[in-house]
Structures are given as structure tokens and as C-alpha cells.
N, C-alpha and C. Protein backbone atom coordinates (compact mmCIF):
# COMPACT_ATOMS: atom_id res chain seq x y z
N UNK A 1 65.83 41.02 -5.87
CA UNK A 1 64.50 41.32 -6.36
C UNK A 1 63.53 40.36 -5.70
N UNK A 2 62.47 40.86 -5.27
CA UNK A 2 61.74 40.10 -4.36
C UNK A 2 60.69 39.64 -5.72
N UNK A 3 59.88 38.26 -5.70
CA UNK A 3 59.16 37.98 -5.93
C UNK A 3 57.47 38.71 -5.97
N UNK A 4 57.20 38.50 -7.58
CA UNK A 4 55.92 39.26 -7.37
C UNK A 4 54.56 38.48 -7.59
N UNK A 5 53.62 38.49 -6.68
CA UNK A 5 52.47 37.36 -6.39
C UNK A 5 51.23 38.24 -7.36
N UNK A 6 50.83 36.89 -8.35
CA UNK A 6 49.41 37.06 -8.96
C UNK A 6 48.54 36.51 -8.90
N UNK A 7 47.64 36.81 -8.75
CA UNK A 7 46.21 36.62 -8.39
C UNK A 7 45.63 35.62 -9.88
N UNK A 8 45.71 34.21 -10.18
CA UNK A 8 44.55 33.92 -11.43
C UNK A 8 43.82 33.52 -11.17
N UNK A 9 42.59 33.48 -11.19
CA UNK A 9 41.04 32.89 -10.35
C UNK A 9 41.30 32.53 -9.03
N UNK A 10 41.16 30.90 -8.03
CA UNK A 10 41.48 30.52 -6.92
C UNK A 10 43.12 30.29 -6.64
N UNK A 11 44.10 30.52 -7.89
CA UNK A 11 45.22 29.94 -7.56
C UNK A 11 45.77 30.91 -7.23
N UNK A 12 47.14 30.89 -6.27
CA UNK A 12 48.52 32.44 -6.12
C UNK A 12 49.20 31.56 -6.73
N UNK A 13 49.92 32.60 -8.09
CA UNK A 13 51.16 31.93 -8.60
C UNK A 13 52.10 33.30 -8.52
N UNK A 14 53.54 32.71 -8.63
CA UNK A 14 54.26 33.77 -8.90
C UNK A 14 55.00 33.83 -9.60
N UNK A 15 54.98 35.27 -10.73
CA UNK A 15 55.76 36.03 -11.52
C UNK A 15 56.91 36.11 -11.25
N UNK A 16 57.53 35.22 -12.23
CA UNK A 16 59.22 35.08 -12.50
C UNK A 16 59.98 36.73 -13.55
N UNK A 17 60.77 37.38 -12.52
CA UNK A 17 60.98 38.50 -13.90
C UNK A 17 62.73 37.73 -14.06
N UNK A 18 62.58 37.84 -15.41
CA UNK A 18 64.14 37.71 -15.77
C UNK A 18 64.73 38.34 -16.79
N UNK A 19 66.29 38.93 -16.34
CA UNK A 19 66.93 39.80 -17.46
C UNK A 19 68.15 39.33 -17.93
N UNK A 20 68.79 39.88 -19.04
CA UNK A 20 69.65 39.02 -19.43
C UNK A 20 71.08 39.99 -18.29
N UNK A 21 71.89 38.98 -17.55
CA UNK A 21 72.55 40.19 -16.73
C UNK A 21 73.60 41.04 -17.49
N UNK A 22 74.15 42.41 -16.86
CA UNK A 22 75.03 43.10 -17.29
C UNK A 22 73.70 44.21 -17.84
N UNK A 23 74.76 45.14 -18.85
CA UNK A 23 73.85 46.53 -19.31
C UNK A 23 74.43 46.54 -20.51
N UNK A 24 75.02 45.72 -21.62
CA UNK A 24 75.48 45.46 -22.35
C UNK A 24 74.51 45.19 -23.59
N UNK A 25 74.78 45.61 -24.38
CA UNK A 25 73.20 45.66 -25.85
C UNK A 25 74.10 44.95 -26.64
N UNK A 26 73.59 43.66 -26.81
CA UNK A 26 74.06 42.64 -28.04
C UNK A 26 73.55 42.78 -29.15
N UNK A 27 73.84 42.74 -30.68
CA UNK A 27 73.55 42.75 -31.58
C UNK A 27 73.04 41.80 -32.13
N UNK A 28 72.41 41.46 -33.35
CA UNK A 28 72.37 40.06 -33.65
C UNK A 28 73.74 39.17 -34.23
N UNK A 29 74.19 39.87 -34.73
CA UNK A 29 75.84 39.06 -35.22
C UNK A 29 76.16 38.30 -34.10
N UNK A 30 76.14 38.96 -33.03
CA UNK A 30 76.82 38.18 -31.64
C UNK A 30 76.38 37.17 -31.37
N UNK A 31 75.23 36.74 -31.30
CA UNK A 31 74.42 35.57 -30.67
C UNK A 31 74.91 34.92 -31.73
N UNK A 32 75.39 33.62 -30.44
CA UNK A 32 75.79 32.51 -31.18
C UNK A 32 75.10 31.56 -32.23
N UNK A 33 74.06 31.65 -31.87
CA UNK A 33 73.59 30.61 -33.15
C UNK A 33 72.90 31.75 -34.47
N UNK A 34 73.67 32.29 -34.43
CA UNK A 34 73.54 33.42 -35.94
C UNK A 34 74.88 33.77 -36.98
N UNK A 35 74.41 33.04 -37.92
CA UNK A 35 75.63 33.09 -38.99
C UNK A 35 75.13 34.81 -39.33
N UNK A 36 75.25 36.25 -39.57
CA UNK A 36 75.18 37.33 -39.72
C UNK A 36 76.22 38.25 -40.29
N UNK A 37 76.90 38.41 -41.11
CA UNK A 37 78.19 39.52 -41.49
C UNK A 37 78.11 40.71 -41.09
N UNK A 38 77.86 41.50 -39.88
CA UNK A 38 77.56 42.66 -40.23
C UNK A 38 78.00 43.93 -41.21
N UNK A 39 79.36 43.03 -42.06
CA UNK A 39 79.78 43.47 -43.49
C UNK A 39 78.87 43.91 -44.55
N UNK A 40 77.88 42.68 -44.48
CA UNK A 40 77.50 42.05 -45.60
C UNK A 40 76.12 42.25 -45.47
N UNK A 41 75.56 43.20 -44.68
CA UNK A 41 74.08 42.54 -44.69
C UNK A 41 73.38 44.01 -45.30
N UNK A 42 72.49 43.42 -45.87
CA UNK A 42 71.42 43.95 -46.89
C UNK A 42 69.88 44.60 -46.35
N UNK A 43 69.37 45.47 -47.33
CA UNK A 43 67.67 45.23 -46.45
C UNK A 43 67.10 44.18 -47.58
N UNK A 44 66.48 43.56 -47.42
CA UNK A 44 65.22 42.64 -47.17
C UNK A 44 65.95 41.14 -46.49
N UNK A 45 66.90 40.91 -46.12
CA UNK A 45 67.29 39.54 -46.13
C UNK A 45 66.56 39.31 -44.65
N UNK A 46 66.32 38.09 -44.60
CA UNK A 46 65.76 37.23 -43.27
C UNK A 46 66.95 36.78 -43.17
N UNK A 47 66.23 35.47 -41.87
CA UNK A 47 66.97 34.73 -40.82
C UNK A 47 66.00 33.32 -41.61
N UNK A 48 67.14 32.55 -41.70
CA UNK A 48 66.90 30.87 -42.54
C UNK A 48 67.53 29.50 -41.51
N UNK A 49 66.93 29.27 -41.26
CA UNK A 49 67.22 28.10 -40.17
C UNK A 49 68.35 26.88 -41.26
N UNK A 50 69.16 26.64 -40.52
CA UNK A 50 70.31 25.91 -41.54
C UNK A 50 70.38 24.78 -40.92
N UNK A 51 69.94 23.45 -41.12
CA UNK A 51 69.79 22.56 -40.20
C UNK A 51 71.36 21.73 -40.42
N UNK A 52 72.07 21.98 -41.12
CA UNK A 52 73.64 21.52 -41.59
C UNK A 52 74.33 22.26 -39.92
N UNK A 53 74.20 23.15 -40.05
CA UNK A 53 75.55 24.36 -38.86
C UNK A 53 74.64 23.98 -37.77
N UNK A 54 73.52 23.86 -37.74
CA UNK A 54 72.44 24.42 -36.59
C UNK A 54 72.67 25.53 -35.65
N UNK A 55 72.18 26.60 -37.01
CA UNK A 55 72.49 27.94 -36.85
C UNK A 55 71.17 28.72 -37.84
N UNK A 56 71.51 30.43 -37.45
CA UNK A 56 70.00 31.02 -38.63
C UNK A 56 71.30 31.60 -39.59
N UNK A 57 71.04 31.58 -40.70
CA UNK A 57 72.05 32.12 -41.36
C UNK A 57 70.99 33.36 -41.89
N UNK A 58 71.75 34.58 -42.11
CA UNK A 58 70.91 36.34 -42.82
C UNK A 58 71.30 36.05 -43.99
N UNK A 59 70.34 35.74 -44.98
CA UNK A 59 70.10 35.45 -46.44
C UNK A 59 68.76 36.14 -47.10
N UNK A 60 69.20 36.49 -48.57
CA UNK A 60 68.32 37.21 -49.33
C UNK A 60 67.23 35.83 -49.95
N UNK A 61 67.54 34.40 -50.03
CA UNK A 61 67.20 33.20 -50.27
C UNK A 61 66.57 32.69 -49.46
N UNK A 62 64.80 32.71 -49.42
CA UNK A 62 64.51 31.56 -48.93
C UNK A 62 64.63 30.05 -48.72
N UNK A 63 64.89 29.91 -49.81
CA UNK A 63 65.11 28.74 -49.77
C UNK A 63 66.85 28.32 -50.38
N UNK A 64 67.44 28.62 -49.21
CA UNK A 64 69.31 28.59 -50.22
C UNK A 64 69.38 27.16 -50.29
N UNK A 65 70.63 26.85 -51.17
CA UNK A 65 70.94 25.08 -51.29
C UNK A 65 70.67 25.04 -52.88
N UNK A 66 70.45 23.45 -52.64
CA UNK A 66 70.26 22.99 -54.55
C UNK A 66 68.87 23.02 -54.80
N UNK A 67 68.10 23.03 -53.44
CA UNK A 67 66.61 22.64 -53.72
C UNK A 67 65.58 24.05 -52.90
N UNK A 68 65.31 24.68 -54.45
CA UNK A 68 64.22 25.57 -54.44
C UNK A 68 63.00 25.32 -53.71
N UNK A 69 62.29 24.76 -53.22
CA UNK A 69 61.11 24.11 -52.71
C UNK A 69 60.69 24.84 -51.49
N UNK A 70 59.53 26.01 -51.54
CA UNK A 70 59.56 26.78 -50.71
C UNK A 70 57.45 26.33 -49.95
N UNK A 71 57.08 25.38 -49.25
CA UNK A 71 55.61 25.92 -48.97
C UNK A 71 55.48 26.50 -48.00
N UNK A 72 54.39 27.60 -48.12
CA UNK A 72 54.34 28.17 -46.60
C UNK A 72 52.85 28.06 -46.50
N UNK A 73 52.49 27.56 -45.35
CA UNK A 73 51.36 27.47 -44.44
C UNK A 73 50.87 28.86 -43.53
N UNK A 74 49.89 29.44 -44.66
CA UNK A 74 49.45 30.49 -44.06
C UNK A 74 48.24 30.32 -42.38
N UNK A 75 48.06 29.40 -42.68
CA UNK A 75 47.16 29.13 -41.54
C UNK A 75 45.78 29.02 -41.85
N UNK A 76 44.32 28.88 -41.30
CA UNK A 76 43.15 28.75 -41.84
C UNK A 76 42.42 30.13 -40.97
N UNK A 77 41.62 30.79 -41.89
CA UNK A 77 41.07 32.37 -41.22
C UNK A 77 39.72 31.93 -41.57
């Protein structure tokens, strides 16, 4: 694949394309840093960052563990 050149004001930079190789469609269970059952999984559950495994674990619990303590920072509009 040849390199593709863009134009941003006075500079030429160039556009990196990258794919993941093969033709192979991974799921999320597969990727390694995803604890996921595809047994077990539900609709509404997210992805919870587990800083113990350092992994996302698919949980119906925002906040899993002993400590409930959930803030979220909506941002300022």
C-alpha cells in the first residue's frame, strides 16, 4: 500500500492507514484485556475497568466491590 499525501495549510504530512491483519472478525470476549462470558452476558451491562486483573470486566454494576461510590463528571455545557 503506497502512502497517501495531505495537504494541511503549508505543511505535506502523510496519512498512515492501518488494519488489523487477516479477515478474521473478533468478538469482544476475545480481546485480551476483556473479562466477557459470552454465556453470561445480559442487555444493559457495560464494560468496568478492574484495576485488580487490569482488565474491563461486562458487569450489570457500576460500581462492583465493597464500595458503592459512583461520581460521574458530566462535563461543563
Amino acid at each position: 500500500m503506497s502512502d497517501i499525501r495531505v495537504r494541511v495549510g503549508q505543511k505535506n504530512t502523510i496519512k498512515v492507514v492501518s488494519s488489523i491483519g487477516g479477515e478474521s472478525i473478533l468478538t469482544l470476549s476475545e480481546l485480551l484485556d476483556i473479562n466477557a462470558d459470552p454465556a453470561n452476558l445480559q442487555n444493559g451491562m457495560v464494560l468496568v475497568y478492574n484495576a485488580d486483573s487490569g482488565k474491563w470486566d461486562a458487569t450489570l454494576d457500576l460500581t462492583p466491590g465493597n464500595v458503592q461510590n459512583l461520581d460521574i463528571n458530566g462535563g461543563n455545557f
